[in-house]
C-alpha atoms as a PDB file:
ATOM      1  CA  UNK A   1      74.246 -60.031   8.059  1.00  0.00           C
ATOM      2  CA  UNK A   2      72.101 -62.084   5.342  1.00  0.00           C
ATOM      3  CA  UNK A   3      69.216 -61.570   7.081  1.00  0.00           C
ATOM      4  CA  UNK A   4      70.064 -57.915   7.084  1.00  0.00           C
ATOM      5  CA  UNK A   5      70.745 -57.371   3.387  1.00  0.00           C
ATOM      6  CA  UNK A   6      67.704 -59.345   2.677  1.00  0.00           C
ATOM      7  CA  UNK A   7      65.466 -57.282   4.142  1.00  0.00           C
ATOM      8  CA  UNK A   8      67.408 -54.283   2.992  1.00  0.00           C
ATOM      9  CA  UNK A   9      66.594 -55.879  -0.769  1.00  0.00           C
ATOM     10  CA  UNK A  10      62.621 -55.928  -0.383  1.00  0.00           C
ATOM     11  CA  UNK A  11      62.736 -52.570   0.860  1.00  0.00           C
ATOM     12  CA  UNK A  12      64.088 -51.470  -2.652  1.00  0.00           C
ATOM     13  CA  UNK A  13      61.501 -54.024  -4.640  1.00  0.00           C
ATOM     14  CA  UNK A  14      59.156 -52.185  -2.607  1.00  0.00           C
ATOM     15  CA  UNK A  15      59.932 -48.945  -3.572  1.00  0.00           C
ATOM     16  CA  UNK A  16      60.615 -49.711  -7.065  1.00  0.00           C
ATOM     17  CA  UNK A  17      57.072 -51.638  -7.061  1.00  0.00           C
ATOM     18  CA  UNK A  18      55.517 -48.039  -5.321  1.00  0.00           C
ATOM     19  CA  UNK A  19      57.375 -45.947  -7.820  1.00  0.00           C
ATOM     20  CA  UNK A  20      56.334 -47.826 -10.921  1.00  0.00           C
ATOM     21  CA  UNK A  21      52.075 -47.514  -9.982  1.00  0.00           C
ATOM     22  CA  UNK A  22      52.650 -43.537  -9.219  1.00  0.00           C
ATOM     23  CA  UNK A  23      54.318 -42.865 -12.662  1.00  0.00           C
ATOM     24  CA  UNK A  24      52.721 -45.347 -14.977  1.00  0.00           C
ATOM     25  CA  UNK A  25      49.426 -44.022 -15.020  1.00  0.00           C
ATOM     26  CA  UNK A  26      48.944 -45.269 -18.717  1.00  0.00           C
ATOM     27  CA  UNK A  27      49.144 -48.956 -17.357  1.00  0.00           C
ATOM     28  CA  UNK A  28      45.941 -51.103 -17.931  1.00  0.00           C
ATOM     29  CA  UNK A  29      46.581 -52.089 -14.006  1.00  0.00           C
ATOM     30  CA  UNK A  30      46.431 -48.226 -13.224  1.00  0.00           C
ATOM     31  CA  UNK A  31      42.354 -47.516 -11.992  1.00  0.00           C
ATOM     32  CA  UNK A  32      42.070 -43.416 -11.294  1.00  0.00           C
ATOM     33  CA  UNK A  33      40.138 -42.112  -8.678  1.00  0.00           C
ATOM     34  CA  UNK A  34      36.207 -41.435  -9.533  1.00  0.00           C
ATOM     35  CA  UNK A  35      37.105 -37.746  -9.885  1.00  0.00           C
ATOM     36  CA  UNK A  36      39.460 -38.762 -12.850  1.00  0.00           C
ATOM     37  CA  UNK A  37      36.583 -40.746 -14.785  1.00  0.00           C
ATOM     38  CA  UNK A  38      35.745 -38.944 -17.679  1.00  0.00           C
ATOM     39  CA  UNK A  39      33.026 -36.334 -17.748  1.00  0.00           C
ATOM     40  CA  UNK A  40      33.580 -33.578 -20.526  1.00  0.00           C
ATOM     41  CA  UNK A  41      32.590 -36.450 -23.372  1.00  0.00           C
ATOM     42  CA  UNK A  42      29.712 -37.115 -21.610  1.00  0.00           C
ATOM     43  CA  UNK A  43      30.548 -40.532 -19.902  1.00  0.00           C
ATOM     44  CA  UNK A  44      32.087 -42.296 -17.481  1.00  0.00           C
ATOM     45  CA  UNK A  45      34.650 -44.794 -17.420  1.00  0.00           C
ATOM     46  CA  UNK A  46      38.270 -46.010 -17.374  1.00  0.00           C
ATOM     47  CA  UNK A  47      40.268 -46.876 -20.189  1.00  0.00           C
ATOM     48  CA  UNK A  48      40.043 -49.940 -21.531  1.00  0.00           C
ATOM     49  CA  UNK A  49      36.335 -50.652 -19.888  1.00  0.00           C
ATOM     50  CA  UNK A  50      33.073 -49.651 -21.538  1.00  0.00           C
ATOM     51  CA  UNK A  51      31.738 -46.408 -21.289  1.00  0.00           C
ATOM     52  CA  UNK A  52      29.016 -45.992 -18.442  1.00  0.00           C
ATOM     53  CA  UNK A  53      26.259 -43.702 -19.755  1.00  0.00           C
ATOM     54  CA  UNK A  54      24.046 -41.991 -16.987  1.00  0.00           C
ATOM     55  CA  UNK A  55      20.700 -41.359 -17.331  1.00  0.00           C
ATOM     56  CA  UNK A  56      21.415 -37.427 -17.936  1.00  0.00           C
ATOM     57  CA  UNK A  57      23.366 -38.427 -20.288  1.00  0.00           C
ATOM     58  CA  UNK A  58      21.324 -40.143 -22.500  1.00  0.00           C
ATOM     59  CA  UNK A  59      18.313 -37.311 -22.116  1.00  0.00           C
ATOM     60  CA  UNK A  60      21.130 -34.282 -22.936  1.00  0.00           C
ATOM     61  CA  UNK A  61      22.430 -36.406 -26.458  1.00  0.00           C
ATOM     62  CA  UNK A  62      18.559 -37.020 -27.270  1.00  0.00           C
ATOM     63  CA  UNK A  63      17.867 -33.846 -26.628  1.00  0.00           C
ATOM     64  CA  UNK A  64      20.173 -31.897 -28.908  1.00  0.00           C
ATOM     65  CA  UNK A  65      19.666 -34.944 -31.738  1.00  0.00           C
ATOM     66  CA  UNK A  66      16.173 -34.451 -31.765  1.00  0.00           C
ATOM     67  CA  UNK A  67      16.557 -30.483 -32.108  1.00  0.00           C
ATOM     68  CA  UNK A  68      18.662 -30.776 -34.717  1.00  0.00           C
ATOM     69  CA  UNK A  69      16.572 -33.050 -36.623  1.00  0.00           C
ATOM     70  CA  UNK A  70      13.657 -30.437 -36.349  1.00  0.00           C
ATOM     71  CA  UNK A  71      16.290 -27.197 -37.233  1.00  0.00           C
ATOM     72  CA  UNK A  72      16.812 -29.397 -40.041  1.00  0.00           C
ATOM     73  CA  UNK A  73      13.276 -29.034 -41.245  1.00  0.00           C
ATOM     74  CA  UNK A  74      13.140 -25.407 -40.445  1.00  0.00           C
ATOM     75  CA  UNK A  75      10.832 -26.282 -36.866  1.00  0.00           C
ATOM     76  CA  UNK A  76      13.483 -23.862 -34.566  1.00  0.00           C
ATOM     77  CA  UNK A  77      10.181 -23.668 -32.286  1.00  0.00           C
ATOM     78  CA  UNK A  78       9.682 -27.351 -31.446  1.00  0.00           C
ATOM     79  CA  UNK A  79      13.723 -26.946 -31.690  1.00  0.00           C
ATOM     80  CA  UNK A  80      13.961 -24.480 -28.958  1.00  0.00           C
ATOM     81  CA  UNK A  81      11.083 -26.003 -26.804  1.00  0.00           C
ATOM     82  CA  UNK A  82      12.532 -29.816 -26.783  1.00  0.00           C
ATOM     83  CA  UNK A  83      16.253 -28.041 -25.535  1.00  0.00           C
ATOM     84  CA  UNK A  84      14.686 -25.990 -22.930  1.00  0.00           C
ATOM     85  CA  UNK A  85      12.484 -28.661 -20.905  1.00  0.00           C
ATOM     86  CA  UNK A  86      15.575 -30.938 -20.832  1.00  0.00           C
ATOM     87  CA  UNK A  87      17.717 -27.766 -19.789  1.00  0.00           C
ATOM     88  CA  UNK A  88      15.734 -26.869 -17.017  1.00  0.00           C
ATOM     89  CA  UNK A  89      16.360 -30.247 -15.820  1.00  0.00           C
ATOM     90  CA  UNK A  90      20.456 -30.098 -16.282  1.00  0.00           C
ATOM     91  CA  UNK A  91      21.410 -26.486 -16.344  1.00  0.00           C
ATOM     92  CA  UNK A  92      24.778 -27.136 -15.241  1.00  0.00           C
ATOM     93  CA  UNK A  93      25.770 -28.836 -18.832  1.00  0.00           C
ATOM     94  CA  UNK A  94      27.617 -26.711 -21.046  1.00  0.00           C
ATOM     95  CA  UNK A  95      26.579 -29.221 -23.945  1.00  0.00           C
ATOM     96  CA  UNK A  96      22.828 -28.568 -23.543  1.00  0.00           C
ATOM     97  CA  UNK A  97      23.785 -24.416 -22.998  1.00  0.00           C
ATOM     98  CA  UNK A  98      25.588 -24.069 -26.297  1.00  0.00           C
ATOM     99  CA  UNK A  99      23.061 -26.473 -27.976  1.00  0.00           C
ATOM    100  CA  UNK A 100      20.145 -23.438 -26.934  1.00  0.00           C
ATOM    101  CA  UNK A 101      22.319 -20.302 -27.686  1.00  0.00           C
ATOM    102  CA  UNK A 102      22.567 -21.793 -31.581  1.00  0.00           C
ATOM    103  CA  UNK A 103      19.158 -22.680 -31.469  1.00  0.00           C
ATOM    104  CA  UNK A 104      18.040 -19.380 -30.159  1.00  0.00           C
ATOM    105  CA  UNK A 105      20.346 -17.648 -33.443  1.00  0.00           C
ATOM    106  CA  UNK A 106      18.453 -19.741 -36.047  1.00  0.00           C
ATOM    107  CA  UNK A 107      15.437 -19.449 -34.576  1.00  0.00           C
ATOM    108  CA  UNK A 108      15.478 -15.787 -34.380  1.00  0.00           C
ATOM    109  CA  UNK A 109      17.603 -15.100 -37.635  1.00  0.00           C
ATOM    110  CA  UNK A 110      14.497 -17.703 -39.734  1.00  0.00           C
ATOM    111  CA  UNK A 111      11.504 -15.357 -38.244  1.00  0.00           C
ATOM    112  CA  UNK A 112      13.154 -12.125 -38.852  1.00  0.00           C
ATOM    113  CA  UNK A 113      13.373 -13.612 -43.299  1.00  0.00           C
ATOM    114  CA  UNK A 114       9.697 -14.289 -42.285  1.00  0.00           C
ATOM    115  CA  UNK A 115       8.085 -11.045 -40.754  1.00  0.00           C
ATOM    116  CA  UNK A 116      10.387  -9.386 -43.854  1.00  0.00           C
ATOM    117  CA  UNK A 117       8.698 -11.990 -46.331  1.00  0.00           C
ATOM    118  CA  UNK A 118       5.784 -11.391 -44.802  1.00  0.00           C
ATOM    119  CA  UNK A 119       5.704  -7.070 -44.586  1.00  0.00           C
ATOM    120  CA  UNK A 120       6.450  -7.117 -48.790  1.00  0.00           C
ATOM    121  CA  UNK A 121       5.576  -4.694 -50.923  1.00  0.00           C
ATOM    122  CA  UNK A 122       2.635  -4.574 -49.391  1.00  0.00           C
ATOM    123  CA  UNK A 123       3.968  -3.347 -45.985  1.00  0.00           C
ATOM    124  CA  UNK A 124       1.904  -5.415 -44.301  1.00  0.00           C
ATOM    125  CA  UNK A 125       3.071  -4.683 -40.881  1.00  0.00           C
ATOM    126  CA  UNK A 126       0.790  -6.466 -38.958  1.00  0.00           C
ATOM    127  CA  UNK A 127       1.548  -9.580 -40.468  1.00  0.00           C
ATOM    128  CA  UNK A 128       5.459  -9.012 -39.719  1.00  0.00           C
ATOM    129  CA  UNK A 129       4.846  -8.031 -36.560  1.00  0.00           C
ATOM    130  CA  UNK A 130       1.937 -11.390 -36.070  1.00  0.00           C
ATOM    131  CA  UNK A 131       5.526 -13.134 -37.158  1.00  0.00           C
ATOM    132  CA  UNK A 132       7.672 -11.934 -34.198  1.00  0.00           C
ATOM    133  CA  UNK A 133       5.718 -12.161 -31.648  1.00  0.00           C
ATOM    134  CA  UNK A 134       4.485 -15.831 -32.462  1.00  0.00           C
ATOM    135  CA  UNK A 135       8.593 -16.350 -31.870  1.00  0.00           C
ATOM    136  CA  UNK A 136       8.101 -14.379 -29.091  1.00  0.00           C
ATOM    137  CA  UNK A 137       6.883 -16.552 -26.942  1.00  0.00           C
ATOM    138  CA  UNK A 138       9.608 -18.908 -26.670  1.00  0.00           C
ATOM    139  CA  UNK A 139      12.070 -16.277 -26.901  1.00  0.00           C
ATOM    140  CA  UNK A 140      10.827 -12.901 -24.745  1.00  0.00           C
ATOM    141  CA  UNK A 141      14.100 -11.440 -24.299  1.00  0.00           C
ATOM    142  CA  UNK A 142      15.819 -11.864 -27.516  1.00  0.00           C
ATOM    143  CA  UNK A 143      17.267  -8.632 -28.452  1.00  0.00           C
ATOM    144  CA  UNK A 144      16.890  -8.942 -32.411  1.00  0.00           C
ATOM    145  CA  UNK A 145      13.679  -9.707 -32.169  1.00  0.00           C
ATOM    146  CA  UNK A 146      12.208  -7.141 -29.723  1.00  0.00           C
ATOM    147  CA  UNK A 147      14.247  -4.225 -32.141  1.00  0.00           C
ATOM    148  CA  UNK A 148      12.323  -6.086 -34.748  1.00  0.00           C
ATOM    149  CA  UNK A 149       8.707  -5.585 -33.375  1.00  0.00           C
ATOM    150  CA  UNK A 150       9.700  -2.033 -32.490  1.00  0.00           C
ATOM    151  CA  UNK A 151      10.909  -1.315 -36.322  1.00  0.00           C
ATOM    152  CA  UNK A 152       7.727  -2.618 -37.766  1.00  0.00           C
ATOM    153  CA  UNK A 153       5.806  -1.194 -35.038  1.00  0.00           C
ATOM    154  CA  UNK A 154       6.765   2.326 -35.792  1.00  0.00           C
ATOM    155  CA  UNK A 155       5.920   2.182 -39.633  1.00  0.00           C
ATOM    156  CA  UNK A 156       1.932   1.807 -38.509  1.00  0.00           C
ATOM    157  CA  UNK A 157      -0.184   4.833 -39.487  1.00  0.00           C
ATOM    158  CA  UNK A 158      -0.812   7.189 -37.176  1.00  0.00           C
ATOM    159  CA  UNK A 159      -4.205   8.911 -36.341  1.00  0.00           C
ATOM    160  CA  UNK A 160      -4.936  12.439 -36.660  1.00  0.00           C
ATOM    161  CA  UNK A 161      -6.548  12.519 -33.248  1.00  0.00           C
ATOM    162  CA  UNK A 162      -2.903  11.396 -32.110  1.00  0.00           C
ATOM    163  CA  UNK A 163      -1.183  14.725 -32.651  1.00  0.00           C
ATOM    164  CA  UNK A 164      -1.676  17.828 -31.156  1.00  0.00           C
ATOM    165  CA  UNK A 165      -2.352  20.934 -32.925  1.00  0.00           C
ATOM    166  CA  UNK A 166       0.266  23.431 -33.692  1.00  0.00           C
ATOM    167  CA  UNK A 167      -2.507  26.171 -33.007  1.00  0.00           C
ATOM    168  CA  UNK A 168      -6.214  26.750 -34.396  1.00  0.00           C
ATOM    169  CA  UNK A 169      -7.010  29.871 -35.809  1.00  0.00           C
ATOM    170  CA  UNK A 170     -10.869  30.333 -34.622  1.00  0.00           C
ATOM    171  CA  UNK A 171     -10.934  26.580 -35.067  1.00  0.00           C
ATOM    172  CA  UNK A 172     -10.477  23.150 -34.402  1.00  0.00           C
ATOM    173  CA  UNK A 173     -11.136  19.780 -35.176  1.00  0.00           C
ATOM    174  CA  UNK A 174     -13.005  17.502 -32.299  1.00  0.00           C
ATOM    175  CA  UNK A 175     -12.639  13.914 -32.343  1.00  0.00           C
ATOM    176  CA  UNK A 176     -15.574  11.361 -31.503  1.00  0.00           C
ATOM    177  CA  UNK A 177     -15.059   7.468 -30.463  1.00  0.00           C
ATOM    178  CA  UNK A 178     -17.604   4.866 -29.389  1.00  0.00           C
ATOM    179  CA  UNK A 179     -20.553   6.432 -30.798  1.00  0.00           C
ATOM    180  CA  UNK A 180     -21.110   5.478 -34.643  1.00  0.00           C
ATOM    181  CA  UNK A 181     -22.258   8.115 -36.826  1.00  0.00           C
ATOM    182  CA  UNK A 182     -23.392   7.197 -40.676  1.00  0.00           C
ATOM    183  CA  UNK A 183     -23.021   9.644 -43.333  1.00  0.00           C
ATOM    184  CA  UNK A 184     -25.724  10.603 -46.143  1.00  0.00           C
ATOM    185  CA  UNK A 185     -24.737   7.559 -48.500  1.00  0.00           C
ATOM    186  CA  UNK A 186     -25.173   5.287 -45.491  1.00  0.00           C
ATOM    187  CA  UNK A 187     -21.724   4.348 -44.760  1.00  0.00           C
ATOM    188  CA  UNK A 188     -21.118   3.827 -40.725  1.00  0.00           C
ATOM    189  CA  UNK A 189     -17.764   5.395 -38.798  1.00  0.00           C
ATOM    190  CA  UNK A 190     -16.921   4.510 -35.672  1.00  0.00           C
ATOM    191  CA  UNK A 191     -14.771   7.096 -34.882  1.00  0.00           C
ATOM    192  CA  UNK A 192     -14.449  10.475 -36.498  1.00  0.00           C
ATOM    193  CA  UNK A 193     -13.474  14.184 -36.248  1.00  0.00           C
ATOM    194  CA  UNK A 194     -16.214  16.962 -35.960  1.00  0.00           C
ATOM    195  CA  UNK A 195     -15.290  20.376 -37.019  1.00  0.00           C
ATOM    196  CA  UNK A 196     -15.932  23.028 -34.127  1.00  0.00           C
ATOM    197  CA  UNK A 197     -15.485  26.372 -35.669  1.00  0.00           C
ATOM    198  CA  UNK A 198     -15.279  29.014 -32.628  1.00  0.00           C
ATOM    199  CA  UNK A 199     -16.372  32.049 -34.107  1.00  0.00           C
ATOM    200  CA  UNK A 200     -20.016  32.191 -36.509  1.00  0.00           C
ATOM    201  CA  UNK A 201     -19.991  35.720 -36.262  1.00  0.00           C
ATOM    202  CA  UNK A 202     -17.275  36.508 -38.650  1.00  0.00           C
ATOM    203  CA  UNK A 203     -18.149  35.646 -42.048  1.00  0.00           C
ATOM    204  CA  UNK A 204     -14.386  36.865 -44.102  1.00  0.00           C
ATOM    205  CA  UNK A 205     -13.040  33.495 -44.230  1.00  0.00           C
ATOM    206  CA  UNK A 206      -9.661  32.643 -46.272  1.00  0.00           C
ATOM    207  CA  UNK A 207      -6.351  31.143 -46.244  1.00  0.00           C
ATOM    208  CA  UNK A 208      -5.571  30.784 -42.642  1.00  0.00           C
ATOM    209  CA  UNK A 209      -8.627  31.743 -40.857  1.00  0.00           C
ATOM    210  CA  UNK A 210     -10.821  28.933 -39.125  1.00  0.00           C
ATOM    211  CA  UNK A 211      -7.982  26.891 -39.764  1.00  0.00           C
ATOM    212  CA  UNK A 212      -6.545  23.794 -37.788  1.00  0.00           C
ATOM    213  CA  UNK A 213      -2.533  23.639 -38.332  1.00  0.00           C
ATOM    214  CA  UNK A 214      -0.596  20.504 -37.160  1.00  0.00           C
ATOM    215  CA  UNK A 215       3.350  20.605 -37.329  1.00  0.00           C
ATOM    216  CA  UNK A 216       4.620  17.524 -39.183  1.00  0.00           C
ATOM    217  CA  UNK A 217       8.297  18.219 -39.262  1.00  0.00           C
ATOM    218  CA  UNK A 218       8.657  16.132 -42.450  1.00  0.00           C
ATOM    219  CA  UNK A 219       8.410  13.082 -40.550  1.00  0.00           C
ATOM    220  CA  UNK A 220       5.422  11.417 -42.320  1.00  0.00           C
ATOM    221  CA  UNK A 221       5.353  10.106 -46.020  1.00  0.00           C
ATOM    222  CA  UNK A 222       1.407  10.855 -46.659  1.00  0.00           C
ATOM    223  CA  UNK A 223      -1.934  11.309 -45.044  1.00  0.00           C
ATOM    224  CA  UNK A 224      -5.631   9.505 -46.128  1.00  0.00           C
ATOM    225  CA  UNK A 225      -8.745   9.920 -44.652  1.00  0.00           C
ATOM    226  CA  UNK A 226     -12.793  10.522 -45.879  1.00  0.00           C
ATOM    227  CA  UNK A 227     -14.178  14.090 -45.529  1.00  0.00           C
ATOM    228  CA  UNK A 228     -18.422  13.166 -45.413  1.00  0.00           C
ATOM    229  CA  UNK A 229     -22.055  15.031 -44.750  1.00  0.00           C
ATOM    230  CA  UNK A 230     -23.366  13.447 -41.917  1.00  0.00           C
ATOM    231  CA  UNK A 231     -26.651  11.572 -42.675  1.00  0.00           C
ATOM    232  CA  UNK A 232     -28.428  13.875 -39.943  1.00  0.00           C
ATOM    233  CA  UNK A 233     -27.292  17.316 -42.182  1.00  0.00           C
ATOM    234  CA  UNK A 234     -28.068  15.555 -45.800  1.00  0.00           C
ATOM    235  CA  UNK A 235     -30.445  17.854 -46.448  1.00  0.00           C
ATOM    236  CA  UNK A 236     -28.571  20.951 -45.662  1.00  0.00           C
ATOM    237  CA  UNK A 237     -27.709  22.856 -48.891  1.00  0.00           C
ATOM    238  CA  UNK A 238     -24.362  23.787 -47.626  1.00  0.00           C
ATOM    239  CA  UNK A 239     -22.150  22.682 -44.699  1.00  0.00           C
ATOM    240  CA  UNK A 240     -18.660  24.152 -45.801  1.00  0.00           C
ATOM    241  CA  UNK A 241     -15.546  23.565 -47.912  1.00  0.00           C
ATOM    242  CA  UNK A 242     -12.500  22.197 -46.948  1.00  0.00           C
ATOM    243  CA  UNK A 243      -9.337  22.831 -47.837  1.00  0.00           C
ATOM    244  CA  UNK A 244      -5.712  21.346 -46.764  1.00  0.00           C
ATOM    245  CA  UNK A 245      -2.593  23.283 -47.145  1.00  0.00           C
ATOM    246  CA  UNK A 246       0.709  22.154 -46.625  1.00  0.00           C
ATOM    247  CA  UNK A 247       3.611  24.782 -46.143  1.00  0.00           C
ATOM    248  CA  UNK A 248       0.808  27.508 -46.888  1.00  0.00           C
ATOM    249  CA  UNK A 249       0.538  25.410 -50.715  1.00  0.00           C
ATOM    250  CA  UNK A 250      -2.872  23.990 -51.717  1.00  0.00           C
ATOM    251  CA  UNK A 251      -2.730  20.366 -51.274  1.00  0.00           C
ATOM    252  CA  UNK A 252      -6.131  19.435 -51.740  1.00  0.00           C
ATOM    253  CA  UNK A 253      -9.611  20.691 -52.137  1.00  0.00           C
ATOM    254  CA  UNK A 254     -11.707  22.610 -51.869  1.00  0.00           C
ATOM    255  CA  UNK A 255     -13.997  20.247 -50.727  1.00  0.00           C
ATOM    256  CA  UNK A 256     -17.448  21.640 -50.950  1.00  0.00           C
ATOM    257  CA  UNK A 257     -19.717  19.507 -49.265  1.00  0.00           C
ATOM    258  CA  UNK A 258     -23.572  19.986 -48.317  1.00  0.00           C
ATOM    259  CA  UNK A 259     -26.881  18.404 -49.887  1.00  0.00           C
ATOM    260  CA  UNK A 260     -26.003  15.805 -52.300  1.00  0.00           C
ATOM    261  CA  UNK A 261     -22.321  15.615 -52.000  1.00  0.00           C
ATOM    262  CA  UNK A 262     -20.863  12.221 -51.506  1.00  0.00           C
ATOM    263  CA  UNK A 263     -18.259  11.065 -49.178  1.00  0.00           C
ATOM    264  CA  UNK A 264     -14.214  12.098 -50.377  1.00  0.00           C
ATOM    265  CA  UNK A 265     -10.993   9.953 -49.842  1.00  0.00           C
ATOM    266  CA  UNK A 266      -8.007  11.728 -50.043  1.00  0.00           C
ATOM    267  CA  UNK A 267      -4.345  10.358 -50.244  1.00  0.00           C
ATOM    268  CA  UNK A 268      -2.044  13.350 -49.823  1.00  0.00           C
ATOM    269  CA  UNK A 269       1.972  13.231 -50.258  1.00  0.00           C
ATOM    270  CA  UNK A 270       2.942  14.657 -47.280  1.00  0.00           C
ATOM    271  CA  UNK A 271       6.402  13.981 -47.362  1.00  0.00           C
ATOM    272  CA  UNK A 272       8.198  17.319 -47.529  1.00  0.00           C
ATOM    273  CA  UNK A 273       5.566  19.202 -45.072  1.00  0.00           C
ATOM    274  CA  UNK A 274       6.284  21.372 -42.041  1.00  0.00           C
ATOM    275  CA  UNK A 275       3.396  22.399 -41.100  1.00  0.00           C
ATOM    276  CA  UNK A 276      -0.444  21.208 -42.466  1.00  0.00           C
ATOM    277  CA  UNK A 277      -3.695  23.744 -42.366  1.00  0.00           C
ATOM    278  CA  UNK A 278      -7.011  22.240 -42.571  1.00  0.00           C
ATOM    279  CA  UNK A 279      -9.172  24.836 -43.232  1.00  0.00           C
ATOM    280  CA  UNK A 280     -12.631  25.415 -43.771  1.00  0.00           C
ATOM    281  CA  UNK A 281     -13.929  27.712 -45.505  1.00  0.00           C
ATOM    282  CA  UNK A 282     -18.207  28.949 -45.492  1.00  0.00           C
ATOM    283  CA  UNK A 283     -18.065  31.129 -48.079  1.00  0.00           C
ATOM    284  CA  UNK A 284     -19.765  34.240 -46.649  1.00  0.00           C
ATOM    285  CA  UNK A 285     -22.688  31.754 -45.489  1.00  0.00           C
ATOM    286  CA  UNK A 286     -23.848  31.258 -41.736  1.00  0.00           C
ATOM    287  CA  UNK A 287     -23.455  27.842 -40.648  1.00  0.00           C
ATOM    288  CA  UNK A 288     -24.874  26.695 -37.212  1.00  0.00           C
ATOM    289  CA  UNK A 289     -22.265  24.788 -34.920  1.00  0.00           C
ATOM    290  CA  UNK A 290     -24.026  21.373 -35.100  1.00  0.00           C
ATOM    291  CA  UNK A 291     -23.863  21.591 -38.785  1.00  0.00           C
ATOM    292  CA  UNK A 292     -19.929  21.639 -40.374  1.00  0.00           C
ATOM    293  CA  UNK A 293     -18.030  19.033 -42.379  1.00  0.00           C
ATOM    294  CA  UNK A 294     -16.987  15.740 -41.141  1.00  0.00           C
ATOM    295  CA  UNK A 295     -13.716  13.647 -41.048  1.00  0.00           C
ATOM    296  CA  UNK A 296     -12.811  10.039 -40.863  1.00  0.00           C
ATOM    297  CA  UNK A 297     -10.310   7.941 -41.021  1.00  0.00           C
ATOM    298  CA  UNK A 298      -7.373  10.516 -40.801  1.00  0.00           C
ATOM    299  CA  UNK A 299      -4.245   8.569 -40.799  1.00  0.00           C
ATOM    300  CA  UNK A 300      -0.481   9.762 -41.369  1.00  0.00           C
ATOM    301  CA  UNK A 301       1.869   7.048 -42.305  1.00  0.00           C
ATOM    302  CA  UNK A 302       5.204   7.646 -41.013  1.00  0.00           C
ATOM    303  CA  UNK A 303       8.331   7.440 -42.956  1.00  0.00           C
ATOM    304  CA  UNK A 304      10.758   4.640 -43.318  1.00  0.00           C
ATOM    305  CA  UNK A 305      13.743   3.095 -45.093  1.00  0.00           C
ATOM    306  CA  UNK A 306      11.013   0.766 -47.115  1.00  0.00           C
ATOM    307  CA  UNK A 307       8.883   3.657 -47.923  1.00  0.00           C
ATOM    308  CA  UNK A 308      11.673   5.843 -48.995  1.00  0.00           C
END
C-alpha cells in the first residue's frame, strides 16, 4: 500500500514538474525552439544570451547606414546604388525593401527640384531633361520621373518641316537636309526650306495665292526662323517677297529679298493663330523655279504652363 501511494506521489511531481516547463515560458530555464529565436530585429538569440548576428545581418544594417549617411549629403545616387547591390543579394528582407522604396522617393523628388532649377527662366529644357535621365539610370521605371522627361520633352520647339500643310495654293515649301547651302553673307545651313512655286505662268499674285497655309490650332506660343538669298542667286536683282499671315492678318513682312538683301530673323507671336499663310509674293516679275526665297531655321515653340 506504501509502495503504492508512493509511486502514485511521483506521478503528480511529475506532472506538476511537466506542467510548470509548458506554461512558464518566461523562465530563464525555458530554451524555445530555433523557429522561436528572434528574426524580425534582425538577430538571433534567446533571452538572456547575447544576440547572434549573421553575416546578412551585418551587410543589410551597413547597408542602409551607409545610404543614409550619403541621403544625408544629398548623394540619393550612391544612396540608391549601395541598397540595391546588397538587395539583390537578400531580397527576401523587408528591412532592405523599405530602406529602397524611401530612397527611390528622395532620390526622385531631389532631381525633379533639379531639372526645375535647372529649365529656369531660361527654359532650358535640355538641361532638365540632361537632369532626369542622369537619374534615370538607376531608376528606369520610376513613374515621376518618366512623366517628367515627357513634360519637358514636349515644350522643345518644333520644326516647320514637322507639320503638314493645311493646303498650298499653287505653292509649297520643300525642305532640304544633309546638304549645306550658304547664303550671300556667307552664313552655312544645314538644313533648310526651298520655296517651289507650281505655277510661273500666272503673274496676279496676292493675299492667298502661291501661298503655303499650316493649321496651328492655337497650340504654339511663337514661331522664329531666317528667310535668306542663297549665295548661288546673290546676284539676282529680285527673288520674291515674303509675307506671313496669321488668321488672314499680316504678321510679318513683306520680305523683299534679291541682290543685296541680307539674311532676316523673325520671332512671331503665334499664340492665338488658327491657321498661318506663308506667302510669296513676285510682284508681276517672272522668277525661274531654281531661283525663290529661302528658309531656315523654322521652329514653333509649343505652349506650356511656364510659357503661359
Amino acid at each position: 500500500m506504501l509502495l503504492k501511494r508512493v509511486f502514485l506521489l511521483f506521478i503528480v511531481v511529475v506532472l506538476l514538474l511537466s506542467l510548470g516547463c509548458v506554461t512558464d515560458r518566461g523562465h530563464s530555464n525555458y530554451r524555445p525552439s530555433s523557429e522561436s529565436a528572434s528574426y524580425s530585429s534582425g538577430y538571433s538569440y534567446y533571452e538572456g544570451e547575447e544576440p547572434v548576428v549573421s553575416e546578412e545581418d551585418k551587410q543589410a544594417k551597413k547597408a542602409i547606414e551607409t545610404a543614409d549617411a550619403y541621403m544625408a549629403r544629398g548623394e540619393y545616387s550612391k544612396a540608391y546604388q549601395t541598397l540595391t547591390e546588397v538587395n539583390n543579394n537578400y531580397p527576401w528582407r523587408s528591412d532592405l525593401a523599405d530602406a529602397l522604396n524611401v530612397c527611390e522617393k528622395k532620390y526622385a523628388d531631389d532631381v525633379i527640384r533639379l531639372a526645375a532649377d535647372a529649365f529656369g527662366t531660361d527654359q532650358d529644357y535640355d538641361a532638365a531633361i540632361a537632369e532626369l535621365k542622369y537619374a534615370q539610370r538607376d531608376l528606369p521605371y520610376n513613374e515621376a520621373i518618366i512623366n517628367e522627361i515627357a513634360k519637358y520633352e514636349s515644350y522643345r520647339p518644333i520644326g516647320l518641316d514637322k507639320l503638314s500643310s493645311f493646303f498650298d495654293d499653287r505653292g509649297k515649301l520643300n525642305y532640304v537636309s544633309g546638304n549645306s547651302i550658304s547664303d550671300n553673307c556667307g552664313n552655312i545651313y544645314s538644313s533648310w526650306f526651298e520655296w517651289d512655286a507650281i505655277n510661273f505662268n500666272d503673274y496676279n499674285y496676292g493675299y492667298g495665292n502661291n501661298s503655303v497655309c499650316y493649321r496651328l490650332n492655337r497650340e504654339y506660343s511663337r514661331m522664329t526662323g531666317t528667310i535668306f538669298v542663297a549665295e548661288k542667286h546673290k546676284n539676282i536683282d529680285f527673288v520674291g517677297s515674303i509675307s506671313i499671315y496669321g488668321d488672314e492678318k499680316l504678321l510679318a513682312g513683306p520680305y523683299v529679298m534679291g541682290k543685296g538683301s541680307t539674311p532676316v530673323s523673325f520671332d512671331i507671336d503665334i499664340s492665338n493663330i488658327v491657321e498661318m499663310k506663308i506667302c510669296l509674293d513676285v510682284e508681276g516679275e517672272k522668277i525661274f523655279y531654281e531661283t525663290r526665297p529661302h528658309f531656315a531655321n523654322v521652329m514653333l515653340y509649343p505652349k506650356n504652363d511656364v510659357q503661359n
